[in-house]
C-alpha atoms as a PDB file:
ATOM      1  CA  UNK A   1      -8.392  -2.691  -6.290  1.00  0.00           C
ATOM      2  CA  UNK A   2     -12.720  -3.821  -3.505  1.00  0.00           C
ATOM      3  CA  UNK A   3      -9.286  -3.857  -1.902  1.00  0.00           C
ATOM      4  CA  UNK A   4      -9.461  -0.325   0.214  1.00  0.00           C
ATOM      5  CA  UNK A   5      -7.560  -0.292   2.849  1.00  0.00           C
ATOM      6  CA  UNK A   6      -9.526   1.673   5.783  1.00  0.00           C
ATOM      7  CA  UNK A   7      -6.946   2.396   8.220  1.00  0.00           C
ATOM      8  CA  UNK A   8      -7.245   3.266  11.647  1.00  0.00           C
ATOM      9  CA  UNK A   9      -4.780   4.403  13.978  1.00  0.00           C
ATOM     10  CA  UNK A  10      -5.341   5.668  17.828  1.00  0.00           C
ATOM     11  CA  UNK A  11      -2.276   7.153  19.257  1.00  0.00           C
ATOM     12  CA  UNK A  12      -4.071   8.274  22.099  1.00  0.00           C
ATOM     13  CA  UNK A  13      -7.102   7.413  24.240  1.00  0.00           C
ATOM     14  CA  UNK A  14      -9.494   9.240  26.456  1.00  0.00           C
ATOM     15  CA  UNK A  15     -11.551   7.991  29.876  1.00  0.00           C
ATOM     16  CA  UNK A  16     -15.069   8.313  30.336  1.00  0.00           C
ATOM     17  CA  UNK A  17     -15.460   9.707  33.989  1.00  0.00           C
ATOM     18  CA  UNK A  18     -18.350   8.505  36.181  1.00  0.00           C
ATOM     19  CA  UNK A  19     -18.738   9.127  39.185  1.00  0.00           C
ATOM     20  CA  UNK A  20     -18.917   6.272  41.922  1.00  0.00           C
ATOM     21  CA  UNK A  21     -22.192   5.192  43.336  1.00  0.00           C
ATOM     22  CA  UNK A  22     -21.553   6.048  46.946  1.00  0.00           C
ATOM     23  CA  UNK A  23     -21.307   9.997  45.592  1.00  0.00           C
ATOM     24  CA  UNK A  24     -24.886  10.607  43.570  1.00  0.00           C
ATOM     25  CA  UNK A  25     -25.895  11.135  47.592  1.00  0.00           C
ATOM     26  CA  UNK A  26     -23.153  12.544  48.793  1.00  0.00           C
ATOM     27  CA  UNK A  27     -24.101  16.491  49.730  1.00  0.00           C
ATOM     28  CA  UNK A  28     -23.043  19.080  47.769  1.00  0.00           C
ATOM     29  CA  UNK A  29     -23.418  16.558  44.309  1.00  0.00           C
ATOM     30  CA  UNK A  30     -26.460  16.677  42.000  1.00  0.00           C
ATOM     31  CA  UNK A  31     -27.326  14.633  39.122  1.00  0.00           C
ATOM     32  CA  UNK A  32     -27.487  16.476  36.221  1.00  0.00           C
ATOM     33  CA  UNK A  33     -24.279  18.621  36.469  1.00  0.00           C
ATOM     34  CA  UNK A  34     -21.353  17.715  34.208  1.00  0.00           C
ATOM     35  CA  UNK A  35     -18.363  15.995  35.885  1.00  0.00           C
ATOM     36  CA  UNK A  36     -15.474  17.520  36.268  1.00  0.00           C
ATOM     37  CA  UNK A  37     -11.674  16.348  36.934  1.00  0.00           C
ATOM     38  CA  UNK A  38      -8.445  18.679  37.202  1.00  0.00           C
ATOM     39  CA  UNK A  39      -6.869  17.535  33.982  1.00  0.00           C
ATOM     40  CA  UNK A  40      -9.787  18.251  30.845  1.00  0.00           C
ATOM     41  CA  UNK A  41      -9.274  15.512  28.091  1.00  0.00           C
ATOM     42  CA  UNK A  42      -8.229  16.753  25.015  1.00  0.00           C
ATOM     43  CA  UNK A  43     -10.257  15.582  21.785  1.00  0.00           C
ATOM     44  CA  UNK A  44      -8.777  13.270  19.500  1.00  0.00           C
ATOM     45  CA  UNK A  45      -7.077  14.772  15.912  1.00  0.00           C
ATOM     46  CA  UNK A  46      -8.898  13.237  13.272  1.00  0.00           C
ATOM     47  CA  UNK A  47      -6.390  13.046  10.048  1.00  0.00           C
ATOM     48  CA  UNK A  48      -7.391  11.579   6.403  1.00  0.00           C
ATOM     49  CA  UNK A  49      -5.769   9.758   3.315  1.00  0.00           C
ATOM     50  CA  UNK A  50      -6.810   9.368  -0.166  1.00  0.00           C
ATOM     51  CA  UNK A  51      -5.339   5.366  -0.430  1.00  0.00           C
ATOM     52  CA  UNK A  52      -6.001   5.734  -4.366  1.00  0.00           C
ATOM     53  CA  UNK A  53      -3.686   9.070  -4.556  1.00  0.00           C
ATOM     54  CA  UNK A  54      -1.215   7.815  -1.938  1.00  0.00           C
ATOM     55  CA  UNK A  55      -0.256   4.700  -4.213  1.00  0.00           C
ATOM     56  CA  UNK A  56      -0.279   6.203  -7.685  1.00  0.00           C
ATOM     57  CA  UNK A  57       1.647   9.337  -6.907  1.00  0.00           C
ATOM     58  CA  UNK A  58       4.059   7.799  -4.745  1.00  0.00           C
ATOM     59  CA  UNK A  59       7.487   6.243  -6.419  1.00  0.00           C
ATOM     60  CA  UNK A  60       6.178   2.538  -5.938  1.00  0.00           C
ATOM     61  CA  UNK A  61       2.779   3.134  -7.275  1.00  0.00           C
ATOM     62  CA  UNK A  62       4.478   4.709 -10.692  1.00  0.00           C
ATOM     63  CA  UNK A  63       6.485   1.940 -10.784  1.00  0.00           C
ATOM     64  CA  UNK A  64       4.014  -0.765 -10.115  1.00  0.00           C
ATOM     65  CA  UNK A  65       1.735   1.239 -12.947  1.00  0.00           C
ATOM     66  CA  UNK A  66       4.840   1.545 -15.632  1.00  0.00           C
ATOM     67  CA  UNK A  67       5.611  -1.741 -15.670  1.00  0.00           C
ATOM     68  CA  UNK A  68       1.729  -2.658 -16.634  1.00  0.00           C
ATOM     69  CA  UNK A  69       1.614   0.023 -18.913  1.00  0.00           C
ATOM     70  CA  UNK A  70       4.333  -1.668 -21.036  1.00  0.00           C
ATOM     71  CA  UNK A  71       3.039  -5.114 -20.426  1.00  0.00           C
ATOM     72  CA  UNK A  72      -0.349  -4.441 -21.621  1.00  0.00           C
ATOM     73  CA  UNK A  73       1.494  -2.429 -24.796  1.00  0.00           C
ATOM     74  CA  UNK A  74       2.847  -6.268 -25.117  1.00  0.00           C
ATOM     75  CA  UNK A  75      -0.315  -7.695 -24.659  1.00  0.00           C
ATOM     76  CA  UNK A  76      -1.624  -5.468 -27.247  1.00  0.00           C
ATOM     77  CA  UNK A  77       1.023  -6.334 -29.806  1.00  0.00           C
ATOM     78  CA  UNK A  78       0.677  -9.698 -29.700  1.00  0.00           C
ATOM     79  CA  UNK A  79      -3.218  -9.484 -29.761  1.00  0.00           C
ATOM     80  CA  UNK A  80      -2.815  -8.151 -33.167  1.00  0.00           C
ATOM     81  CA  UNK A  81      -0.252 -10.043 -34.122  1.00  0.00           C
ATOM     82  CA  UNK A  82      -2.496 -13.129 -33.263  1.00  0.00           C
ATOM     83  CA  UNK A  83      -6.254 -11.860 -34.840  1.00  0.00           C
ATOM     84  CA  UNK A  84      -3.906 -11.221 -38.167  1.00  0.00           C
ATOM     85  CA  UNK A  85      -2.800 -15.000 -38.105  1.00  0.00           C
ATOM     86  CA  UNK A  86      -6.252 -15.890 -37.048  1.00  0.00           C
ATOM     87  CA  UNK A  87      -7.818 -13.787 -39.865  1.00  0.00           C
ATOM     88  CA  UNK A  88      -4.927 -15.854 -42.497  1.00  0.00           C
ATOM     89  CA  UNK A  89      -5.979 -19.535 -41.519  1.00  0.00           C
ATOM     90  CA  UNK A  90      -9.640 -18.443 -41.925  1.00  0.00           C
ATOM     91  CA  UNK A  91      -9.153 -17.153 -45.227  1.00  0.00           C
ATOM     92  CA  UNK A  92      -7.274 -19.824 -46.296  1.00  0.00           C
ATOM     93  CA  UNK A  93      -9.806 -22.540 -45.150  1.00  0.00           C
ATOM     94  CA  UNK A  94     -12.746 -21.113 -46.582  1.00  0.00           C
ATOM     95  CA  UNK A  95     -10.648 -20.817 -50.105  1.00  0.00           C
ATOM     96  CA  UNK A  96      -9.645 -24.581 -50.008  1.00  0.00           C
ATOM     97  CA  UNK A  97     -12.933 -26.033 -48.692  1.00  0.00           C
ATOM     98  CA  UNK A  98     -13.949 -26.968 -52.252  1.00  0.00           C
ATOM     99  CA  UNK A  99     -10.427 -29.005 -52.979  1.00  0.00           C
ATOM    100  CA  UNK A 100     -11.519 -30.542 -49.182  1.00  0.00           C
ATOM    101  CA  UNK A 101     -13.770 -33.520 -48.896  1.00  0.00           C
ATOM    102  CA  UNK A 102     -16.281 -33.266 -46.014  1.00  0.00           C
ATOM    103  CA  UNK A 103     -14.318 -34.966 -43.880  1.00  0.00           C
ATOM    104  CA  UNK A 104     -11.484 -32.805 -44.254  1.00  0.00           C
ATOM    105  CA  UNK A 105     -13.113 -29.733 -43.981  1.00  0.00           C
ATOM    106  CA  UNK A 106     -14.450 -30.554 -40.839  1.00  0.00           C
ATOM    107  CA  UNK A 107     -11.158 -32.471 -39.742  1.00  0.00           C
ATOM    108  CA  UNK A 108      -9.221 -28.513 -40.662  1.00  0.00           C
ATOM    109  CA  UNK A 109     -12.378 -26.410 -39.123  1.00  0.00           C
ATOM    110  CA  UNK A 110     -12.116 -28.152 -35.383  1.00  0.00           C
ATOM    111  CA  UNK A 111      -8.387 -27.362 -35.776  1.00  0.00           C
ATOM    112  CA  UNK A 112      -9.319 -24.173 -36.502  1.00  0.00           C
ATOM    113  CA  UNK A 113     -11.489 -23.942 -33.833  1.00  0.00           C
ATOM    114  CA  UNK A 114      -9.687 -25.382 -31.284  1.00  0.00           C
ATOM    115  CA  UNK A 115      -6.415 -22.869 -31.573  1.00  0.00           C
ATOM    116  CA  UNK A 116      -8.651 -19.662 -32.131  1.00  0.00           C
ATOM    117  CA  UNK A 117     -10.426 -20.866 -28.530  1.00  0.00           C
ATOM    118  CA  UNK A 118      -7.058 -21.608 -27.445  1.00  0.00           C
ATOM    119  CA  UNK A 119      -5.538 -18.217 -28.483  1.00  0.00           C
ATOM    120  CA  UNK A 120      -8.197 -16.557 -26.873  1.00  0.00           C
ATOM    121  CA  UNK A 121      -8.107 -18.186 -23.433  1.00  0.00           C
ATOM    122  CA  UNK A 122      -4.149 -17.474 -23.022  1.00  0.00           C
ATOM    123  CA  UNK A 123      -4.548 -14.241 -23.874  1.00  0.00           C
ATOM    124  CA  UNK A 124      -7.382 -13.536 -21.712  1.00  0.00           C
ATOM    125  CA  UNK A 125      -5.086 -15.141 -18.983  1.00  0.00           C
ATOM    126  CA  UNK A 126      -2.373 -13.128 -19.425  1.00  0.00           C
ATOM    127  CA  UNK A 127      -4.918  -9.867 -19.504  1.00  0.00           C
ATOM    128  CA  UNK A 128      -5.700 -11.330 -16.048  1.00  0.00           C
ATOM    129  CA  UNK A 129      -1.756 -11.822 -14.764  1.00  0.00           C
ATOM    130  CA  UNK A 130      -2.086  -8.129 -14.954  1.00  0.00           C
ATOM    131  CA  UNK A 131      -4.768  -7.237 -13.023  1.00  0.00           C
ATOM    132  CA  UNK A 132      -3.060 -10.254 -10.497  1.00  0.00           C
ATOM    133  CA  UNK A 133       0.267  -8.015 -10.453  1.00  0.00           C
ATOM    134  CA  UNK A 134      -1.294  -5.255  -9.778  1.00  0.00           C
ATOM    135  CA  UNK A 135      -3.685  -6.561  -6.663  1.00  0.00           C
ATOM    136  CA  UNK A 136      -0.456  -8.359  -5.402  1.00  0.00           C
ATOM    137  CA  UNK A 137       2.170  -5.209  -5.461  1.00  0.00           C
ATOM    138  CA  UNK A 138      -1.054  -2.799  -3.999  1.00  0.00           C
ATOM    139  CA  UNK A 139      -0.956  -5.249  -1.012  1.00  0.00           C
ATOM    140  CA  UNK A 140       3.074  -5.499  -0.950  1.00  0.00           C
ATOM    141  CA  UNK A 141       2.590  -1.523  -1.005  1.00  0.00           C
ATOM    142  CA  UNK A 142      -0.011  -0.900   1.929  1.00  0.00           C
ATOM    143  CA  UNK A 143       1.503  -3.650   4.272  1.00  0.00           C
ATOM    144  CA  UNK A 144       4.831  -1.599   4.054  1.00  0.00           C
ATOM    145  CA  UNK A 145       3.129   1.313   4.648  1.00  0.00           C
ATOM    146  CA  UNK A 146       1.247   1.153   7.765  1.00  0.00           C
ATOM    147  CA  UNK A 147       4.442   2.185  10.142  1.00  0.00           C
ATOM    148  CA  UNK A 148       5.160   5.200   8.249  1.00  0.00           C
ATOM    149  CA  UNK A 149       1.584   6.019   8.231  1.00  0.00           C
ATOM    150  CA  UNK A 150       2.093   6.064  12.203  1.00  0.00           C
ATOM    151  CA  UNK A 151       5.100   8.057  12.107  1.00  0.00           C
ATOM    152  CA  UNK A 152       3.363  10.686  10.037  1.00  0.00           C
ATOM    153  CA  UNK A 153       0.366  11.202  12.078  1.00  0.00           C
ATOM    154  CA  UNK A 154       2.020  11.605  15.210  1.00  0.00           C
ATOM    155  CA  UNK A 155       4.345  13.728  14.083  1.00  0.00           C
ATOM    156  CA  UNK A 156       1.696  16.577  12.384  1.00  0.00           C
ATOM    157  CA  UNK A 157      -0.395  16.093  15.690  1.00  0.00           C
ATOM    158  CA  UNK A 158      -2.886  13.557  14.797  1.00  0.00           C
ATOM    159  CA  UNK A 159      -4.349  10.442  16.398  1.00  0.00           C
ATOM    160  CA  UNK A 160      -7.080   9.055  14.035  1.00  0.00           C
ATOM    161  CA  UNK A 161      -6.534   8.309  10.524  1.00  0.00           C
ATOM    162  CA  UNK A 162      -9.324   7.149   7.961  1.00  0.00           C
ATOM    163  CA  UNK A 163      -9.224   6.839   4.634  1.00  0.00           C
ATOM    164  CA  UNK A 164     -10.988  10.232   3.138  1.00  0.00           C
ATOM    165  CA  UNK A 165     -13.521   8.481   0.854  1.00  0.00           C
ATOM    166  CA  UNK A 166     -15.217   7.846   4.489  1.00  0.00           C
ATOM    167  CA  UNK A 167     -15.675  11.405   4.848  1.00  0.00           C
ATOM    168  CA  UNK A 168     -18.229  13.702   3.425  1.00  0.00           C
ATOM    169  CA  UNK A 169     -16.919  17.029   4.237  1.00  0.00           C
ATOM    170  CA  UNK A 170     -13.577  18.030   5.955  1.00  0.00           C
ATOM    171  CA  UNK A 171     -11.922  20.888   7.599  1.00  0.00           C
ATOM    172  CA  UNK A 172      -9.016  22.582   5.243  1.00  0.00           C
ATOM    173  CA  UNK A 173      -5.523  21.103   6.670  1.00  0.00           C
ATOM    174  CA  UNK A 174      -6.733  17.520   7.769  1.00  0.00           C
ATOM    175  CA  UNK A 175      -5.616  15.564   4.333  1.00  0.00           C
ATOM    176  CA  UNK A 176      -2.081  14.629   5.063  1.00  0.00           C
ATOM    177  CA  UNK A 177      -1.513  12.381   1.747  1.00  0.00           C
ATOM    178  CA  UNK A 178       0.903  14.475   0.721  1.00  0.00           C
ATOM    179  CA  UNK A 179       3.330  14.293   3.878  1.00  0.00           C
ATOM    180  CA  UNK A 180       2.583  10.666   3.773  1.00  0.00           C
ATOM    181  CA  UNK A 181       3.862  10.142   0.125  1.00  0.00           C
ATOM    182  CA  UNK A 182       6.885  12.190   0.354  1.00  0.00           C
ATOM    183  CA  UNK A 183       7.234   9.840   3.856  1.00  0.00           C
ATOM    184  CA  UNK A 184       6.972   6.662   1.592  1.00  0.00           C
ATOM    185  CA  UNK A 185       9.269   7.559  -0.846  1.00  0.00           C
ATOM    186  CA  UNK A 186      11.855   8.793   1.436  1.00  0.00           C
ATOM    187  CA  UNK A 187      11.393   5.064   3.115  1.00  0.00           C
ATOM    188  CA  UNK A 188      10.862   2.630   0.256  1.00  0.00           C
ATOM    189  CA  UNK A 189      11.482   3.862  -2.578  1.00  0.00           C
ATOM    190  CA  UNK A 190      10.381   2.067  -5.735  1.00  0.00           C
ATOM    191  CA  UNK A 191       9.831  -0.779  -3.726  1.00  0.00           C
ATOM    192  CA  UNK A 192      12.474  -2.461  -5.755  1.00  0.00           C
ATOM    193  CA  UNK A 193      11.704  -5.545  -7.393  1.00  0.00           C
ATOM    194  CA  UNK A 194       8.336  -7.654  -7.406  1.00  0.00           C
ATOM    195  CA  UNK A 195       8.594 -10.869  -5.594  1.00  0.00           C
ATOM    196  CA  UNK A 196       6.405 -12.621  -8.577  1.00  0.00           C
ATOM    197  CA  UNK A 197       7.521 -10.545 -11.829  1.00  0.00           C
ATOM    198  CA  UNK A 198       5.222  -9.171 -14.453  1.00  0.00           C
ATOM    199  CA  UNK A 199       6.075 -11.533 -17.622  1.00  0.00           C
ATOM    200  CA  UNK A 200       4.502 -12.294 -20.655  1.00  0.00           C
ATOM    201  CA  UNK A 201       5.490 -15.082 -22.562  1.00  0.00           C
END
């Protein structure tokens, strides 16, 4: 994920009040004394999100995480499936290598060589498809995301939003992950399917 998604939203905005040069000698005004207008400014609701919670406990994250789950039980399957057939040829090239003339032996060994390093690179690539599928749908997930986020804070009363690994200590009542995922789900579901599907040949 190096992939957090800090989000900020303002909803509202305040105006710093200064008052005009001709009035610092004015009568009646003296530096030092707060200024004041008829309408006070109101401080700005700061709201936060866990991004990591948000995605896995919301319907597209468990999706996105159940299909990798049974890829990688795949991956797994065919990992073993492949050191057993690597663990075969070995065998059986170290038991003929005294019916092989040198040549032979060596001819056999690179070819031995050559599909154990190819086995291993494919493998390792399809290890990394997963990791890809994962970075891809996260993205797919957060871009959808951002006008519901909006929606939510505004309509529990809030104006900032920052992702809550920013924060060291908070006030009870200023996480709103949980309105947001129930938000999300309501909106997009599952997500439906991946533009670029998990496969592993």
């Amino acid at each position: 994920m190096q992939r957090a998604l800090v989000t900020v939203l303002l909803f509202g905005a305040t105006s710093v009040l200064v008052a005009p040069s001709h009035a610092q000698n004015t009568p009646g005004f003296s530096l030092g004394e707060p200024v004041t207008s008829g309408a006070p400014i109101a401080p700005l609701m700061l709201r936060t999100i866990d991004e990591e919670r948000l995605f896995q406990q919301s319907e597209f994250g468990q999706r996105v995480m159940a299909e990798i789950e049974a890829a990688s039980r795949t991956l797994e399957m065919q990992n073993d499936a492949l050191l057993a057939e690597l663990t075969q040829r070995e065998t059986e090239l170290t038991e003929t290598r005294s019916e092989m003339s040198v040549e032979e032996f060596r001819s056999a060994a690179n070819e031995f060589d050559l599909f154990a390093e190819t086995t291993r690179r494919e493998q390792a690539e399809k290890r990394e498809r997963l990791v890809q599928f994962e970075e891809s749908e996260r993205r797919r997930f957060f871009g959808a995301t951002g006008p519901i986020l909006q929606e939510v804070l505004a309509e529990i009363g809030g104006q900032i939003l920052i992702d809550s690994r920013a924060v060291v200590i908070t006030a009870p009542g200023v996480d709103m992950t949980p309105e947001a995922i129930d938000a999300i789900d309501e909106a997009i579901g599952d997500g439906g399917p991946a533009p670029f599907p998990l496969s592993l040949p």
